[in-house]
N, C-alpha and C. Protein backbone atom coordinates (compact mmCIF):
# COMPACT_ATOMS: atom_id res chain seq x y z
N UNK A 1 0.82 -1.20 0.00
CA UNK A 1 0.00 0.00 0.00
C UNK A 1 0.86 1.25 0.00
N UNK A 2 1.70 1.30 0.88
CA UNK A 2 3.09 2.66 0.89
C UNK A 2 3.49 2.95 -0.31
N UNK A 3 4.06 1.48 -1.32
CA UNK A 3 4.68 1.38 -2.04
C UNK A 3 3.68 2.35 -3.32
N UNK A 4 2.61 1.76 -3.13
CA UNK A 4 1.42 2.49 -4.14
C UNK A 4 1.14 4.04 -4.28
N UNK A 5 1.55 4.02 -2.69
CA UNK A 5 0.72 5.89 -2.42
C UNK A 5 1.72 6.21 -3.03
N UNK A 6 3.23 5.72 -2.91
CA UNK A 6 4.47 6.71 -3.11
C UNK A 6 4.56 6.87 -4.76
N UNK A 7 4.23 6.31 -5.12
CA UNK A 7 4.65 5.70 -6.79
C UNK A 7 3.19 6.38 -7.20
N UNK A 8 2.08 6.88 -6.60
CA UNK A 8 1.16 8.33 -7.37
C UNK A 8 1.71 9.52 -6.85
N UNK A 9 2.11 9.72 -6.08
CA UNK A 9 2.62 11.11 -5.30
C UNK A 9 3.70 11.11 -6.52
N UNK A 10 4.94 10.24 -6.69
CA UNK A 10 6.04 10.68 -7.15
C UNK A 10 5.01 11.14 -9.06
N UNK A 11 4.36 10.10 -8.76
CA UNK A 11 4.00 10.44 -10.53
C UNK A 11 3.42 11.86 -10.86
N UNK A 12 2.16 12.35 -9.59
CA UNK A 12 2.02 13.62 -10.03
C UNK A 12 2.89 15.00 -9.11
N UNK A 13 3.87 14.73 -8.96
CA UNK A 13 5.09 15.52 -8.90
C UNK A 13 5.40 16.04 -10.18
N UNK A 14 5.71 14.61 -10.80
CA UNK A 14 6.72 14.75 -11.92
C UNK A 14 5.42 15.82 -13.12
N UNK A 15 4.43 15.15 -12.83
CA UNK A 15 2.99 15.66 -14.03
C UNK A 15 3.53 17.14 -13.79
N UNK A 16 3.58 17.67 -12.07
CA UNK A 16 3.21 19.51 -12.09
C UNK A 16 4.43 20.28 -12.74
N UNK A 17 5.56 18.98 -12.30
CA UNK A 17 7.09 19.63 -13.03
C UNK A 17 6.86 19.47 -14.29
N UNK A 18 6.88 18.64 -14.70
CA UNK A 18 6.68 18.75 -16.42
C UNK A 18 5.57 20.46 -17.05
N UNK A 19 4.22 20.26 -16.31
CA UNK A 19 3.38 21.28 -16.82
C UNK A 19 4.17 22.39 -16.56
N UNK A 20 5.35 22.79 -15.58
CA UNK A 20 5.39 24.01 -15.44
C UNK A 20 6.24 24.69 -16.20
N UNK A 21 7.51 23.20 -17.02
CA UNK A 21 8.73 23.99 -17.80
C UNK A 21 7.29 24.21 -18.72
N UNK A 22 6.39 23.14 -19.13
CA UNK A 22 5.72 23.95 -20.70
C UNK A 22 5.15 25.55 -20.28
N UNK A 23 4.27 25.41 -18.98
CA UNK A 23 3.91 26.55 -18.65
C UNK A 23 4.80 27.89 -19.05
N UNK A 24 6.21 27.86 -18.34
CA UNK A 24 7.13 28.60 -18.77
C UNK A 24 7.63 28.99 -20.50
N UNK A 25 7.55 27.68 -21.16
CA UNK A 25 7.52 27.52 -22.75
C UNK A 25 6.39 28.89 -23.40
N UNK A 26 5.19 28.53 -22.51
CA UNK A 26 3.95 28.87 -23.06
C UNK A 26 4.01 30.30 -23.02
N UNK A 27 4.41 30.72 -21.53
CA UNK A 27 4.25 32.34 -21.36
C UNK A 27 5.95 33.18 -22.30
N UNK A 28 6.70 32.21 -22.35
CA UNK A 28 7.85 32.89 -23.08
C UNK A 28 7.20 33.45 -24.68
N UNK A 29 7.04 31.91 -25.27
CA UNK A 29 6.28 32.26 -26.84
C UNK A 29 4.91 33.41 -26.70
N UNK A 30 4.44 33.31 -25.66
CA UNK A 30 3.45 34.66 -25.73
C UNK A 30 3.78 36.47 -25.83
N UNK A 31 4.81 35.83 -24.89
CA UNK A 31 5.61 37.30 -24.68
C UNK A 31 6.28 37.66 -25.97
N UNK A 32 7.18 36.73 -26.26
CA UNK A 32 7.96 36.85 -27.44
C UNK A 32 7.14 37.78 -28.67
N UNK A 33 5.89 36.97 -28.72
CA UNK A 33 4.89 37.47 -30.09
C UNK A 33 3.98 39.18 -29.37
N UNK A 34 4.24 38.98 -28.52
CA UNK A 34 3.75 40.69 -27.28
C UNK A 34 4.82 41.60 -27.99
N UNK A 35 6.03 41.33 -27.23
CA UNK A 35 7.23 41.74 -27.21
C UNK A 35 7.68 42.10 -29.06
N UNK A 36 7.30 41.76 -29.65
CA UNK A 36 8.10 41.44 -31.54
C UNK A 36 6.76 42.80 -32.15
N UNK A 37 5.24 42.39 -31.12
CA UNK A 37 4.83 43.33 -31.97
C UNK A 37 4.99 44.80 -31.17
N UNK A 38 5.11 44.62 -30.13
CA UNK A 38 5.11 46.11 -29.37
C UNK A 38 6.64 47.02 -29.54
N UNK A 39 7.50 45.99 -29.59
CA UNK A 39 8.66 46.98 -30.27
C UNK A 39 9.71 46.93 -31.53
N UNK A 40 8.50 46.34 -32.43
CA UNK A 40 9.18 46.04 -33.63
C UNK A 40 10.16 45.13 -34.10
N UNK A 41 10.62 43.70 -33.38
CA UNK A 41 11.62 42.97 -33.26
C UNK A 41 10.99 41.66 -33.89
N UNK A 42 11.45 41.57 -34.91
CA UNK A 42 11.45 40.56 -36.10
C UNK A 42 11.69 38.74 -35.33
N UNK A 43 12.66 39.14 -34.88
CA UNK A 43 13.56 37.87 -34.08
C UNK A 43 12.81 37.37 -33.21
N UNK A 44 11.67 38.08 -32.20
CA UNK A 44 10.64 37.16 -31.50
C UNK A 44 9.26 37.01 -32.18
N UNK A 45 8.99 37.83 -33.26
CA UNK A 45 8.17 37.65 -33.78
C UNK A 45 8.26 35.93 -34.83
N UNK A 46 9.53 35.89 -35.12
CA UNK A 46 10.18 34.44 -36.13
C UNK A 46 10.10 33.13 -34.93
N UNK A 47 10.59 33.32 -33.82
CA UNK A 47 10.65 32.76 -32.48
C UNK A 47 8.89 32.38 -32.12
N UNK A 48 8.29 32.78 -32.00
CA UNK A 48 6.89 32.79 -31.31
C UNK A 48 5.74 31.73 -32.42
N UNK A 49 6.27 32.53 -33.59
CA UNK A 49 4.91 32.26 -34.82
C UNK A 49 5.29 31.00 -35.36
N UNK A 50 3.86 30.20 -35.77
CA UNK A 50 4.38 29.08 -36.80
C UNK A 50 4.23 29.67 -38.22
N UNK A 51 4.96 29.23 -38.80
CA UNK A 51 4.48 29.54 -40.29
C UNK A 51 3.02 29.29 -41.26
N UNK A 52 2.70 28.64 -40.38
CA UNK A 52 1.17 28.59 -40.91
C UNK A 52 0.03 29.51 -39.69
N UNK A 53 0.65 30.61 -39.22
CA UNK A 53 -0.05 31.55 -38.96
C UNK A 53 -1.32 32.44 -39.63
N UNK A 54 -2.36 31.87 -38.85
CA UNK A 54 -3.51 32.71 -39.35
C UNK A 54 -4.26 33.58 -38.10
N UNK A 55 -4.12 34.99 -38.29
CA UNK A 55 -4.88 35.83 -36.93
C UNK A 55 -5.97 36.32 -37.90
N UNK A 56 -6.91 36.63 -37.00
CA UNK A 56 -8.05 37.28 -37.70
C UNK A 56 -8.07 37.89 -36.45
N UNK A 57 -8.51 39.42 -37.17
CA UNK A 57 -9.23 40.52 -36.08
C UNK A 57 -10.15 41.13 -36.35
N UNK A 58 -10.91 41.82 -35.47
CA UNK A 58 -11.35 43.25 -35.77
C UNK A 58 -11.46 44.48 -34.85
N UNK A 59 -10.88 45.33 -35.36
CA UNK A 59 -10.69 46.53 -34.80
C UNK A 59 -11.40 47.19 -34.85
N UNK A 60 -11.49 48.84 -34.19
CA UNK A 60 -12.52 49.97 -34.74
C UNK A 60 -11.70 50.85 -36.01
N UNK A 61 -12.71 50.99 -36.22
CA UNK A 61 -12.59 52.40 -37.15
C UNK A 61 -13.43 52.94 -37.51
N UNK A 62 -13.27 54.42 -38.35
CA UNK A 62 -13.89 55.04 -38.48
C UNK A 62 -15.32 54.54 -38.77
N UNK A 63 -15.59 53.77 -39.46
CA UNK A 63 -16.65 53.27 -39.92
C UNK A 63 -17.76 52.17 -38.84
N UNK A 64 -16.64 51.84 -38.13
CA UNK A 64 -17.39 50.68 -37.22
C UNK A 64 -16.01 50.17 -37.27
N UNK A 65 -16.21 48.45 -37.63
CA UNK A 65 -15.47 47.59 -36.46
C UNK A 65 -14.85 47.21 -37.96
N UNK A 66 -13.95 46.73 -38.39
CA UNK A 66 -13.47 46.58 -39.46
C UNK A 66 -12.54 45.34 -39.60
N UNK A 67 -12.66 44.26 -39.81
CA UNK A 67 -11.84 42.55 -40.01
C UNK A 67 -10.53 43.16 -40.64
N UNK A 68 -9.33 42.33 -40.16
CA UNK A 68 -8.35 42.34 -40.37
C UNK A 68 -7.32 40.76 -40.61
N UNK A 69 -7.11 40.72 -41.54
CA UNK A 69 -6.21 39.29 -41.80
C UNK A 69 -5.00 39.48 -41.34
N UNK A 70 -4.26 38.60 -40.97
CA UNK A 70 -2.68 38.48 -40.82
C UNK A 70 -2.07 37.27 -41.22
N UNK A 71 -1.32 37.12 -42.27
CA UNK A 71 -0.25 35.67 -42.27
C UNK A 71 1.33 36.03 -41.28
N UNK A 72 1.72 34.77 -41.48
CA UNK A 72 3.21 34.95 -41.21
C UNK A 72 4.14 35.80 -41.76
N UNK A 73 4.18 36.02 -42.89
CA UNK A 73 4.83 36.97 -43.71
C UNK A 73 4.01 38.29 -42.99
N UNK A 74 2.94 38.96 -43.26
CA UNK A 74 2.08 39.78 -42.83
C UNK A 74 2.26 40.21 -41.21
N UNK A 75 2.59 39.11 -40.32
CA UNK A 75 2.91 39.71 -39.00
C UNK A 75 4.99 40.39 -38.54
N UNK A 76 5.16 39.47 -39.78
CA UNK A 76 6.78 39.86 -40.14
C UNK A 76 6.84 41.48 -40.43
N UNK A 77 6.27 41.55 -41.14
CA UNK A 77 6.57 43.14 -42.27
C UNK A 77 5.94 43.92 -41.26
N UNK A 78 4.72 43.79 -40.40
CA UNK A 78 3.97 44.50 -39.80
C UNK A 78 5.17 45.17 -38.52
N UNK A 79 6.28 43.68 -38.18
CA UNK A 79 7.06 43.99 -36.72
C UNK A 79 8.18 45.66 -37.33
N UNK A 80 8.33 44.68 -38.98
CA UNK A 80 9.46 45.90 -39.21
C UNK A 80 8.85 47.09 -39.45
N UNK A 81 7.61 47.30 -39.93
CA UNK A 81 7.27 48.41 -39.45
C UNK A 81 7.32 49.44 -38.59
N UNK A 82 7.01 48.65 -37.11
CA UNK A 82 7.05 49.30 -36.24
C UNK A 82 8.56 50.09 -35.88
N UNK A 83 9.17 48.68 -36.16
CA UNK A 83 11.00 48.99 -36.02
C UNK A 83 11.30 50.12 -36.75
N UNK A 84 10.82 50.56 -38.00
CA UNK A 84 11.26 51.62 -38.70
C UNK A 84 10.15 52.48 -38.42
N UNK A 85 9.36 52.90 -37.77
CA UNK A 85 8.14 53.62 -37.54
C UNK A 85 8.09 53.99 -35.73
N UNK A 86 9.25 54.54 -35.54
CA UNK A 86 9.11 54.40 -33.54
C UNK A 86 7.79 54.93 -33.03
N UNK A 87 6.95 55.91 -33.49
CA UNK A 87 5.99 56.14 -33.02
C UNK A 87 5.15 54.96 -32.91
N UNK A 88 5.18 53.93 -33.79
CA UNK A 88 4.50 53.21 -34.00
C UNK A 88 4.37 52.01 -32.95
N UNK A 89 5.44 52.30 -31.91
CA UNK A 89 5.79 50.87 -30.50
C UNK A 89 5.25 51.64 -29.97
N UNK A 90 4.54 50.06 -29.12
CA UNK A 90 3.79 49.84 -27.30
C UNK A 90 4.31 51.43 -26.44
N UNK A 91 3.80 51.85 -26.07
CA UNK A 91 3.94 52.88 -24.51
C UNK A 91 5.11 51.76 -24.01
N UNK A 92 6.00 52.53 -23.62
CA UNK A 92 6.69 51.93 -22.20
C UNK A 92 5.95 50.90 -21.17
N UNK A 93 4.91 51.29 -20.77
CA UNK A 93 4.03 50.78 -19.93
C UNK A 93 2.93 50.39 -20.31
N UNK A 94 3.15 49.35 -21.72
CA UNK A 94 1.70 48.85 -22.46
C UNK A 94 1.65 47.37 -21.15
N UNK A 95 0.34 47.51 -21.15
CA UNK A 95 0.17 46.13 -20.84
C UNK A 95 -0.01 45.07 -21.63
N UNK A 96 0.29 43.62 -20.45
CA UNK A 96 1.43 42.39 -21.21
C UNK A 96 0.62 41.25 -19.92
N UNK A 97 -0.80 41.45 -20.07
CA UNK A 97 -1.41 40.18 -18.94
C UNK A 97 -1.24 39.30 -20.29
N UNK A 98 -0.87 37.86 -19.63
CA UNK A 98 -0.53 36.77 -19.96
C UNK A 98 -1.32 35.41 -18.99
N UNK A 99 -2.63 35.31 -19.86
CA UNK A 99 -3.43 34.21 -19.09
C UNK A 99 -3.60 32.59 -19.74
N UNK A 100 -2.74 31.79 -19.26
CA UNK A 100 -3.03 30.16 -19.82
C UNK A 100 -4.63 29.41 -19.54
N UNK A 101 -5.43 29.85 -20.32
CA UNK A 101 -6.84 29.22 -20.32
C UNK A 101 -6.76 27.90 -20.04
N UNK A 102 -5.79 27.03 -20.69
CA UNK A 102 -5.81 25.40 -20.69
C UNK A 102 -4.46 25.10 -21.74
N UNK A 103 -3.69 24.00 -21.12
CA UNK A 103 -2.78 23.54 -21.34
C UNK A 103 -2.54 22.07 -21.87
N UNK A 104 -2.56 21.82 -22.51
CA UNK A 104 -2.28 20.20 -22.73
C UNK A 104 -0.35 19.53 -22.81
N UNK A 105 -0.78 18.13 -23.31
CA UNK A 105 0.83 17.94 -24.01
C UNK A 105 1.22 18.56 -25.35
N UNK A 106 0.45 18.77 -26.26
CA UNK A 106 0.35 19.34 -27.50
C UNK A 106 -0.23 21.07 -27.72
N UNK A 107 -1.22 21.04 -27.40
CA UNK A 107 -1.91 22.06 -27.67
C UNK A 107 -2.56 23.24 -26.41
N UNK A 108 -2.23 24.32 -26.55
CA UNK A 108 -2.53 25.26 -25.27
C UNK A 108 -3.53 26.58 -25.80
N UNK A 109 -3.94 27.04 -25.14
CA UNK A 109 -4.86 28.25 -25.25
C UNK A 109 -4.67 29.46 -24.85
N UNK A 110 -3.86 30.32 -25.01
CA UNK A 110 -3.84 31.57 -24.04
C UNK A 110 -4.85 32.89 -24.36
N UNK A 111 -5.00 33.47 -23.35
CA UNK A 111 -5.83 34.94 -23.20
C UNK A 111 -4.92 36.39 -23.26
N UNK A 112 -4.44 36.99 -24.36
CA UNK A 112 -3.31 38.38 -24.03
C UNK A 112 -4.16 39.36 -24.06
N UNK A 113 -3.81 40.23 -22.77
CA UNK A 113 -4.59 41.72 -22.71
C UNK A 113 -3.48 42.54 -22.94
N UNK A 114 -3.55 43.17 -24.04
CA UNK A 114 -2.73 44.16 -24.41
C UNK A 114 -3.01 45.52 -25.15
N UNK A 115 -2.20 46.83 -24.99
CA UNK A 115 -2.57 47.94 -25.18
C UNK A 115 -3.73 48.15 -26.13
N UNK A 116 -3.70 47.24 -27.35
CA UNK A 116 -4.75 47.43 -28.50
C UNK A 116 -5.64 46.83 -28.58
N UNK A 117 -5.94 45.67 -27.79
CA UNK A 117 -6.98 44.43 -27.21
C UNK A 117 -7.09 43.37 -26.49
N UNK A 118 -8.09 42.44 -27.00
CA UNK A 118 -7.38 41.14 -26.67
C UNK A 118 -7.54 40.35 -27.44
N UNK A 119 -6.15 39.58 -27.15
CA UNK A 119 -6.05 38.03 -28.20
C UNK A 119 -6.09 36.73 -27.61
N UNK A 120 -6.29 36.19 -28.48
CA UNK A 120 -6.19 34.92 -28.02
C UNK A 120 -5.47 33.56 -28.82
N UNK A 121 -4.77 33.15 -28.55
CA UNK A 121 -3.89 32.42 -29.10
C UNK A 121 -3.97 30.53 -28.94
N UNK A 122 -3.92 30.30 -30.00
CA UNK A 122 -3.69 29.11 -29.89
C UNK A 122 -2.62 28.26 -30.48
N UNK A 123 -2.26 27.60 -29.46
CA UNK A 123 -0.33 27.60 -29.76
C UNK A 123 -0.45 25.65 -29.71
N UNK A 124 0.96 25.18 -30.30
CA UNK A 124 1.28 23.70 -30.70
C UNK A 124 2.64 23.95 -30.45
N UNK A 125 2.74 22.46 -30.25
CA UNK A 125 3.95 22.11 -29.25
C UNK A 125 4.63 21.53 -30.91
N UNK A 126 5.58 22.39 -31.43
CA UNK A 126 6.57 21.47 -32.32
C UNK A 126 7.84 21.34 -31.76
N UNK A 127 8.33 20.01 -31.89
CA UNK A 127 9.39 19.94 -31.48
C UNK A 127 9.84 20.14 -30.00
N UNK A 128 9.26 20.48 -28.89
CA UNK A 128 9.77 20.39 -28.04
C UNK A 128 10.04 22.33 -27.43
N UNK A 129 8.71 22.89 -28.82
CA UNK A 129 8.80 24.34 -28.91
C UNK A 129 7.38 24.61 -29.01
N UNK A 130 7.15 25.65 -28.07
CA UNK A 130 5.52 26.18 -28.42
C UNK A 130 5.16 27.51 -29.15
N UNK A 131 4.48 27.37 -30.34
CA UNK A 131 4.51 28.27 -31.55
C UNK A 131 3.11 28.62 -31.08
N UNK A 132 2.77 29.63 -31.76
CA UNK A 132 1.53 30.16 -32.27
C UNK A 132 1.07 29.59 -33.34
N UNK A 133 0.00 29.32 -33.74
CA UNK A 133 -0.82 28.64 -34.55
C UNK A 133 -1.65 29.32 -35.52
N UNK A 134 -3.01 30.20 -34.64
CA UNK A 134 -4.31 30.57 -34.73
C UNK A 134 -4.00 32.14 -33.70
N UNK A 135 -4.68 32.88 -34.71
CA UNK A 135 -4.99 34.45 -33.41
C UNK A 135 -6.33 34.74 -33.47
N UNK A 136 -6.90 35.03 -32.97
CA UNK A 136 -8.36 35.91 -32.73
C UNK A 136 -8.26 36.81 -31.77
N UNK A 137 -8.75 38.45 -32.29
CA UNK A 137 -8.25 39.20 -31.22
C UNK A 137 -9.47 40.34 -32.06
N UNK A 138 -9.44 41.19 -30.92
CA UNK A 138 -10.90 42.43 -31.16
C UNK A 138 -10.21 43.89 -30.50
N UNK A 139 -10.07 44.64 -31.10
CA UNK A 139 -9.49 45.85 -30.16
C UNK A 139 -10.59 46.40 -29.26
N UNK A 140 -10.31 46.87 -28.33
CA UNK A 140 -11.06 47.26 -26.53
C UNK A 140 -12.14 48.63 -27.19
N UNK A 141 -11.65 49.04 -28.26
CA UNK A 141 -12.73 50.44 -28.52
C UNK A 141 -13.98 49.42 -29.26
C-alpha cells in the first residue's frame, strides 16, 4: 500500500514539473509574439509564430469595427514596421497580462490583454517548442 501511495505522489510531482517547464515555454512564446509586436523585433516575432499563422481581427474604425487578416509573412513586415516607424511601439508601460486558459501535451490556449486588445492564441507544441498557430483578437474600442 506505501509502495502504491508513493509511486502516485512521485508520478504527479513529476505531471506539475513537467506542466510548469511547458507553462514557462507557453508564457515565453506569448511574450515573445507581445514583445516582436510592441517593439518592432522581427527575431521574436520568427521565435513565437508558426508559419502557418492565421490571426483574424477586428478593430474599430472610423466606420465601425473593421476585419483584419494576418499571415506569417504579414505579421513579419507588420514587426518591421514598427521597427522603422518608432511612433509606431507599445507605450513603455503597455500592458502584457498573460493568461493560460488550458494547457495540454500538444496544444494550449492563451488569453493576451494588451494595449490594443485582446487576443487569443492558440499555440502547438513542435518539437519540443511552443509556436503560435491561430490568433483571434478584437481591439477594446
Amino acid at each position: 500500500m506505501k509502495k502504491t501511495i508513493l509511486i502516485i505522489l512521485l508520478l504527479c510531482c513529476f505531471s506539475l514539473d513537467s506542466y510548469g517547464q511547458d507553462k514557462e515555454k507557453i508564457e515565453r512564446a506569448a511574450l515573445d509574439y507581445i514583445e516582436g509586436f510592441y517593439e518592432g523585433d522581427t527575431t521574436k516575432i520568427k521565435r513565437s509564430i508558426h508559419p502557418d499563422l492565421s490571426k483574424l481581427g477586428y478593430g474599430s474604425s472610423s466606420g465601425g469595427s473593421k476585419e483584419h487578416i494576418m499571415t506569417y509573412e504579414r505579421a513579419i513586415g507588420f514587426a518591421r514596421d514598427v521597427a522603422g516607424n518608432p511612433e509606431w511601439a507599445a507605450p513603455k508601460d503597455a500592458v502584457k497580462k498573460i493568461e493560460i486558459l488550458d494547457a495540454q501535451d500538444k496544444i494550449a490556449c492563451v488569453k493576451l490583454t494588451l494595449y490594443w486588445g485582446i487576443d487569443y492564441l492558440l499555440m502547438v507544441k513542435y518539437d519540443d517548442k511552443w509556436m503560435i498557430s491561430k490568433v483571434l483578437w478584437q481591439s477594446l474600442e
